[in-house]
C-alpha atoms as a PDB file:
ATOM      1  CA  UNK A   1     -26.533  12.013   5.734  1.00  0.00           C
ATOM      2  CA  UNK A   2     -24.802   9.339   3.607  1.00  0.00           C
ATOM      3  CA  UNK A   3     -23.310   6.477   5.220  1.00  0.00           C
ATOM      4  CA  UNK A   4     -21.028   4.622   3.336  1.00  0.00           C
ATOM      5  CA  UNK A   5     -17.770   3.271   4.591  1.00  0.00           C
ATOM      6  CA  UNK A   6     -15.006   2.199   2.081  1.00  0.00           C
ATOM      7  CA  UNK A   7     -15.057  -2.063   1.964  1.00  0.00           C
ATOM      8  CA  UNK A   8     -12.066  -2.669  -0.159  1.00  0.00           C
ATOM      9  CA  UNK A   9     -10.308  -1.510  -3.426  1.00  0.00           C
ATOM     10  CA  UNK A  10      -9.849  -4.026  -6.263  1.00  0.00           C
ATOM     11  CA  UNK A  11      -6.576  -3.761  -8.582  1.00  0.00           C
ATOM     12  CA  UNK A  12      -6.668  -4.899 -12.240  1.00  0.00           C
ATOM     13  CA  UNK A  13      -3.721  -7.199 -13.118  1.00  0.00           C
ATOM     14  CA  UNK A  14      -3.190  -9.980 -15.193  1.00  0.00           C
ATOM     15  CA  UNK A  15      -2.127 -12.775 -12.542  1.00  0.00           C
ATOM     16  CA  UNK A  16      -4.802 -12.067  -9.231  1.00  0.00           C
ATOM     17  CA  UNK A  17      -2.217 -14.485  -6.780  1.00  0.00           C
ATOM     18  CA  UNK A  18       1.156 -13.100  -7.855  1.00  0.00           C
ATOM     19  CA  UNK A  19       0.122  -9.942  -6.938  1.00  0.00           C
ATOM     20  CA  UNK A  20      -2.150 -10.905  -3.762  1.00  0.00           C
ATOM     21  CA  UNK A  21       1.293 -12.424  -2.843  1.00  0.00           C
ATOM     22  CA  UNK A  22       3.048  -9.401  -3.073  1.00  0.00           C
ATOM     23  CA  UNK A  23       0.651  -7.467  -1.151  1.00  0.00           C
ATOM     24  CA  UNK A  24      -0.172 -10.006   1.408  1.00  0.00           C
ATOM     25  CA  UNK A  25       3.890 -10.007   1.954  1.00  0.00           C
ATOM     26  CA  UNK A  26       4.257  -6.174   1.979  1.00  0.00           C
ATOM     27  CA  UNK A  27       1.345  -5.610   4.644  1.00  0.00           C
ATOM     28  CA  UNK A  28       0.938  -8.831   6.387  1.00  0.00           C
ATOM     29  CA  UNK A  29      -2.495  -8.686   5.244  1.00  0.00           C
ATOM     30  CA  UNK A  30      -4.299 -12.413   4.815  1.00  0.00           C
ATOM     31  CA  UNK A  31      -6.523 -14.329   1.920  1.00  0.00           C
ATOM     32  CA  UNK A  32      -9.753 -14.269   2.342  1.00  0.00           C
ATOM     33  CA  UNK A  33     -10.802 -15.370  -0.584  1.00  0.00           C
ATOM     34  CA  UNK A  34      -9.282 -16.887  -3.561  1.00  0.00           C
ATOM     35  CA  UNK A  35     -10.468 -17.958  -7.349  1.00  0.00           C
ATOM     36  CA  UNK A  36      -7.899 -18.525 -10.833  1.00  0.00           C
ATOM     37  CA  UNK A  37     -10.051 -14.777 -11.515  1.00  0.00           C
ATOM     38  CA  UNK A  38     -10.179 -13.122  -8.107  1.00  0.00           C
ATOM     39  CA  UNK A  39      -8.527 -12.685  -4.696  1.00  0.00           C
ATOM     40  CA  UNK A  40      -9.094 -11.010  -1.758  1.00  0.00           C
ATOM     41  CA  UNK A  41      -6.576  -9.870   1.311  1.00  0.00           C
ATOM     42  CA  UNK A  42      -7.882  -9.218   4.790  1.00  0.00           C
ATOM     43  CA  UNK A  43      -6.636  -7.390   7.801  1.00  0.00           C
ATOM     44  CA  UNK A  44      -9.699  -6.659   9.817  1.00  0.00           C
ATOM     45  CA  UNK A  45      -9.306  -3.179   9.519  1.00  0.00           C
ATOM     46  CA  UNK A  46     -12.942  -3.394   7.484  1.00  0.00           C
ATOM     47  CA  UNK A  47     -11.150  -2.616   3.884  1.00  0.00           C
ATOM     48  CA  UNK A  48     -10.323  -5.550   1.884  1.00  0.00           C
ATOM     49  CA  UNK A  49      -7.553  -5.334  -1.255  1.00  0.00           C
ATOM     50  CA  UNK A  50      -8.747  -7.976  -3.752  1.00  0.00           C
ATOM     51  CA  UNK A  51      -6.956  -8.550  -7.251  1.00  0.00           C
ATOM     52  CA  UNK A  52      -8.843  -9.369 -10.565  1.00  0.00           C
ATOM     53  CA  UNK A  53      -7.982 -11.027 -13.714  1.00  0.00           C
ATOM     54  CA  UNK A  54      -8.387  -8.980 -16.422  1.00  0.00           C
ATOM     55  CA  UNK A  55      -7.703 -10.511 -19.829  1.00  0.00           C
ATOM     56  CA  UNK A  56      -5.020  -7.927 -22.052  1.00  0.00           C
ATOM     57  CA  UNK A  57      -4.257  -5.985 -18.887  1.00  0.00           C
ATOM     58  CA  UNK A  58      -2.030  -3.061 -19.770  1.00  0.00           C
ATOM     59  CA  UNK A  59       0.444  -2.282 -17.132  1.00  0.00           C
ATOM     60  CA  UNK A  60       0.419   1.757 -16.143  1.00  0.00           C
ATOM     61  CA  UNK A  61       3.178   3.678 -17.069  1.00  0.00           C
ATOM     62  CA  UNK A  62       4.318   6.096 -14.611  1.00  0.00           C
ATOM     63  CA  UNK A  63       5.211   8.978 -14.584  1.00  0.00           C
ATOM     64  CA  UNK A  64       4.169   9.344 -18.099  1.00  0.00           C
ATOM     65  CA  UNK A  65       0.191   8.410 -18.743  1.00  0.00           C
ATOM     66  CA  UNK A  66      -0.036   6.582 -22.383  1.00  0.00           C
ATOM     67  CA  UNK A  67      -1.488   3.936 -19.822  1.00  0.00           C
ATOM     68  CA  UNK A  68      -3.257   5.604 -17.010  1.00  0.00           C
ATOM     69  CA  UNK A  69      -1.754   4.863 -13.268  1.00  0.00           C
ATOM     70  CA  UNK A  70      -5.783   3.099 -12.710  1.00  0.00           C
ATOM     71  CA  UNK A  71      -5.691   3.124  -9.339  1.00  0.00           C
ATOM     72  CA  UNK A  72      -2.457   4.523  -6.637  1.00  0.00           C
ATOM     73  CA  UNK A  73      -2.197   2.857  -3.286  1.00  0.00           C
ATOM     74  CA  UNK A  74      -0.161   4.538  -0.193  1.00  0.00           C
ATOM     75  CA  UNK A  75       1.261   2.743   2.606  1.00  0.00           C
ATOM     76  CA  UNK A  76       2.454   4.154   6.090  1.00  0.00           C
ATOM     77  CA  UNK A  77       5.605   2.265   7.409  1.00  0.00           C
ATOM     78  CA  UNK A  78       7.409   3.042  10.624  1.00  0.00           C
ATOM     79  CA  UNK A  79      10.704   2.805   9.384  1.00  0.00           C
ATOM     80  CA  UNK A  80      10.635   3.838   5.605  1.00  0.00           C
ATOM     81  CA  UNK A  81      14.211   2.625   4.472  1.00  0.00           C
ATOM     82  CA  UNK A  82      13.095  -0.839   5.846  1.00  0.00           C
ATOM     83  CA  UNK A  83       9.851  -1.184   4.099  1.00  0.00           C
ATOM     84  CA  UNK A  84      11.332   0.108   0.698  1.00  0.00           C
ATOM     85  CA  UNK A  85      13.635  -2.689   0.877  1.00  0.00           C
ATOM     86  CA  UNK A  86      11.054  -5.158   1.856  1.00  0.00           C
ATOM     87  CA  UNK A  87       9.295  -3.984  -1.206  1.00  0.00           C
ATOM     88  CA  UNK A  88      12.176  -4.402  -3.690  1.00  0.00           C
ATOM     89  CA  UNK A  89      13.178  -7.726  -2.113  1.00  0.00           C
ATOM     90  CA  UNK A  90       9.340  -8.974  -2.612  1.00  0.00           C
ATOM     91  CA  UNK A  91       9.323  -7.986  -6.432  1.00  0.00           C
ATOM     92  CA  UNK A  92       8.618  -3.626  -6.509  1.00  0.00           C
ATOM     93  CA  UNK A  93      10.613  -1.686  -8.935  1.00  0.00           C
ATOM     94  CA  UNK A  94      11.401   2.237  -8.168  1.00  0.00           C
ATOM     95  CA  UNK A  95      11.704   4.037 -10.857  1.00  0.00           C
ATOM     96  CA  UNK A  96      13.649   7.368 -11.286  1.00  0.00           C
ATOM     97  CA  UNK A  97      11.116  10.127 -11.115  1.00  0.00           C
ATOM     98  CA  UNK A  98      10.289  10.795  -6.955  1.00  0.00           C
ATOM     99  CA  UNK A  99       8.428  13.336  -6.454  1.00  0.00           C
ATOM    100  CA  UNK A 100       8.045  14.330  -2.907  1.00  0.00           C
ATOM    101  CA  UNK A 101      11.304  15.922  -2.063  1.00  0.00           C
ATOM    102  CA  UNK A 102      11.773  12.893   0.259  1.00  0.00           C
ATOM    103  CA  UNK A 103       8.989  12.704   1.689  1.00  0.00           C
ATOM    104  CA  UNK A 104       7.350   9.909   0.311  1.00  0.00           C
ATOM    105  CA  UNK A 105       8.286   7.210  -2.354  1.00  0.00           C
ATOM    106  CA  UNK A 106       7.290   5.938  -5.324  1.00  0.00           C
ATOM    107  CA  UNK A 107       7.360   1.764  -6.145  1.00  0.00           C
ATOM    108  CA  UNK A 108       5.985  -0.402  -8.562  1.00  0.00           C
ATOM    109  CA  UNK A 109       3.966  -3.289  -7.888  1.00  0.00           C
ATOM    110  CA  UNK A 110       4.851  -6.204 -10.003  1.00  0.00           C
ATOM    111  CA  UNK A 111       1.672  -5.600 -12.430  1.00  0.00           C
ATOM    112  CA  UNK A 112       2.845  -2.262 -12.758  1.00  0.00           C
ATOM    113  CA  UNK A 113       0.973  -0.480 -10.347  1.00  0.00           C
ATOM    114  CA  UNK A 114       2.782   2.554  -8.325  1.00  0.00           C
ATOM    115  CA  UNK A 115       1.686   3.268  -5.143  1.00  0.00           C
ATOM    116  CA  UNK A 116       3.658   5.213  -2.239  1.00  0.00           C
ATOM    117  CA  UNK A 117       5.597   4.432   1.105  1.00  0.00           C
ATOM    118  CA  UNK A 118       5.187   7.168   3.602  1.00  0.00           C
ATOM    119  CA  UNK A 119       6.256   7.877   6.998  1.00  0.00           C
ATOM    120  CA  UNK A 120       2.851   9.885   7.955  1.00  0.00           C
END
């Protein structure tokens, strides 16, 4: 039987410690590693998020997909109103299309990326 267990996801993005800094913000997760091409968040939860230059990076465009969405993190918050703030505050965009009915939401990291809040 296979045994792999998930280490960490790695985002494309043009600038690696803008957008470590937004996710390090939004889940108090810490740097474990950091180059000018590469960095890495921590949390000891086993999974690492790391960031990676990647030279012509083409934001995603959601909903539509001329630019594919790449990759699509979601995040469980307690209190869902207060961690959609946090988010906007720390540089996420929401754009108009939410699908969900509610029940989760939709952001966009500032490379573009959209990824969810949810409250399960």
């Amino acid at each position: 039987m296979p045994g792999a267990v998930l280490r960490g996801v790695t985002l494309d993005c043009a600038d690696p410690q803008t957008l470590a800094g937004f996710y390090g913000a939004l889940t108090g997760m810490r740097e474990l590693f950091s180059t000018d091409e590469f960095v890495a968040l921590t949390d000891d939860s086993g999974c690492d998020l790391g960031f990676q230059r990647v030279d012509g990076y083409r934001a995603p465009q959601w909903p539509g997909q001329d630019v594919p969405q790449q990759v699509h993190l979601d995040f469980r918050a307690d209190d869902l109103d207060a961690m959609e703030v946090l988010a906007l505050e720390l540089g996420a965009t929401k754009p108009d299309h939410q699908p969900g009915d509610g029940r989760w939401r939709v952001l966009l990291d500032p490379a573009g990326h959209p990824f969810c809040l949810t409250s399960s």
